[in-house]
Protein backbone atom coordinates (compact mmCIF):
# COMPACT_ATOMS: atom_id res chain seq x y z
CA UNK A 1 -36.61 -47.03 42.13
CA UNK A 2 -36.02 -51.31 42.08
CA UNK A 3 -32.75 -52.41 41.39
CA UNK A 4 -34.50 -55.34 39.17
CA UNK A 5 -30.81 -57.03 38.41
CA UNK A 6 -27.52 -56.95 39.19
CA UNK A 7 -24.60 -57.54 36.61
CA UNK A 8 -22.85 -60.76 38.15
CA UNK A 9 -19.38 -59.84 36.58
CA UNK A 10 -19.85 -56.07 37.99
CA UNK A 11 -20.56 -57.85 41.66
CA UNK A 12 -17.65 -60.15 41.08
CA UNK A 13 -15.32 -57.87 40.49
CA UNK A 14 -16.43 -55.42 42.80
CA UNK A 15 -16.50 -57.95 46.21
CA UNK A 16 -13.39 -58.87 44.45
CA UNK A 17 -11.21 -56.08 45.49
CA UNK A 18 -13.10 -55.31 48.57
CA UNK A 19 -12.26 -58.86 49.71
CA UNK A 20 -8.77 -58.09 48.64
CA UNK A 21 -8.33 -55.24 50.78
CA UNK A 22 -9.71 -56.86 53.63
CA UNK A 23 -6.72 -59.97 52.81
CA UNK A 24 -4.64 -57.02 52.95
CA UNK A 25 -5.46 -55.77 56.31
CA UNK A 26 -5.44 -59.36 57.34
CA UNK A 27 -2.07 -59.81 56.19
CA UNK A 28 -0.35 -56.54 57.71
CA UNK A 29 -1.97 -57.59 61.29
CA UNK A 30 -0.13 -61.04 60.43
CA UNK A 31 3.08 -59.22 59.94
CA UNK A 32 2.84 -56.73 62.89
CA UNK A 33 2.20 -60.10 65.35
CA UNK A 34 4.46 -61.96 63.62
CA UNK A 35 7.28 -59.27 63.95
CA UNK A 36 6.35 -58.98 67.56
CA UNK A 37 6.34 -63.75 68.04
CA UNK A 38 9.72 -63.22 66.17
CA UNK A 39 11.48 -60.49 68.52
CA UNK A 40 9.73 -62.84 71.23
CA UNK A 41 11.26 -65.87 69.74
CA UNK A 42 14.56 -64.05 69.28
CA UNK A 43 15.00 -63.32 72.64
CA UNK A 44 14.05 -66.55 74.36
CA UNK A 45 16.57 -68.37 72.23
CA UNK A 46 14.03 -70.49 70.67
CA UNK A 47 12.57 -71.21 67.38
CA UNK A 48 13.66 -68.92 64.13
CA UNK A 49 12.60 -65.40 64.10
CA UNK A 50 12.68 -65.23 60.60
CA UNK A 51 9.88 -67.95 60.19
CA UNK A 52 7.46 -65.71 62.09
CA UNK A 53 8.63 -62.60 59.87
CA UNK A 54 7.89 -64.42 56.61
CA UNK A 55 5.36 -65.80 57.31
CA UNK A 56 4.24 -62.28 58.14
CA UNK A 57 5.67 -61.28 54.60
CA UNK A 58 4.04 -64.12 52.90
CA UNK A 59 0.78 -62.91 54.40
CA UNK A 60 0.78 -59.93 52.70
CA UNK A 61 1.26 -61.34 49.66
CA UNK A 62 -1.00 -64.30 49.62
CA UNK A 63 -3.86 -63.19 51.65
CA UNK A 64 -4.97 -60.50 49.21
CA UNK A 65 -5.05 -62.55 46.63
CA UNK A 66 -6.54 -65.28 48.14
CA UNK A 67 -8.96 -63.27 49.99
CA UNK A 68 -9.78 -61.71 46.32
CA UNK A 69 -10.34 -64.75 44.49
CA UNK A 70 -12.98 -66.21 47.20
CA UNK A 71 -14.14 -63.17 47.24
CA UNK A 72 -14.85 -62.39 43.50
CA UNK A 73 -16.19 -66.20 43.60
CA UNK A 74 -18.65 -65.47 46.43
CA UNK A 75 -19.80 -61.92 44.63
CA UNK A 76 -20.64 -64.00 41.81
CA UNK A 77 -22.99 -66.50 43.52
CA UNK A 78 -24.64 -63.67 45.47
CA UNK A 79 -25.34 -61.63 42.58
CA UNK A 80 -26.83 -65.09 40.88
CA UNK A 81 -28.98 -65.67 43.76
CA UNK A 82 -30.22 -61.81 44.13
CA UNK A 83 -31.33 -62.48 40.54
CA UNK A 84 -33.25 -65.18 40.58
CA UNK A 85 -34.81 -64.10 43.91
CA UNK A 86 -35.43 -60.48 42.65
CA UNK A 87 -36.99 -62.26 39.13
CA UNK A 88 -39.54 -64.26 41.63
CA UNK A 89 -40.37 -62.17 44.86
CA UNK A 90 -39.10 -58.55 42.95
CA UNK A 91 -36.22 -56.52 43.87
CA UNK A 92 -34.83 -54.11 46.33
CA UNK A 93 -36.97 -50.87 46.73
CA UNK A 94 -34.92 -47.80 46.90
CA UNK A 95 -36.01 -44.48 47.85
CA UNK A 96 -33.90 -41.23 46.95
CA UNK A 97 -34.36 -37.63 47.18
C-alpha cells in the first residue's frame, strides 16, 4: 500500500487539535509554576501573586488556541509539501498484515 496523497484540510485539522492539546499541557505546567512563583512571591513580600496566577490562567486559555492555530497552519504546509514530493519521488510505502 502507498499513501499517494494526503487531504491538506484532513492534516490541518488533525495537527490542529494535536497542537492544541499540546498548548494545553503547556498551559497547565504554566499554571502549576506559576501557582508555585506566586505562593513564592506571596511570601517574600514582593511582587503580586496574582500576576503569576493569571498569567497561569491566561495560559490555559491562550496557549491552546494559539498552539492550535500554528499548528493547523503548519499541518497544512506539510501536507502541501508531502504532495508535491510524493507526486515527484512517489509516496510512503506501507506494509500491513
Amino acid at each position: 500500500m502507498i499513501i499517494k496523497k494526503l487531504d491538506v484540510l484532513s492534516v490541518g485539522k488533525i495537527t490542529g487539535v494535536i497542537a492544541a492539546a499540546f498548548g494545553l499541557l503547556a498551559g497547565l505546567i504554566l499554571l502549576v509554576f506559576g501557582g508555585m512563583l506566586a505562593g513564592l512571591a506571596g511570601s517574600s513580600g514582593e511582587g503580586n501573586p496574582l500576576l503569576a496566577v493569571g498569567g497561569g490562567i491566561f495560559g490555559v486559555i491562550a496557549l491552546p488556541i494559539i498552539y492550535g492555530f500554528f499548528g493547523f497552519i503548519g499541518g497544512l504546509i506539510q501536507a502541501l509539501i508531502y504532495n508535491l514530493a510524493a507526486g515527484v519521488i512517489g509516496g510512503i510505502r506501507i506494509e500491513t498484515e
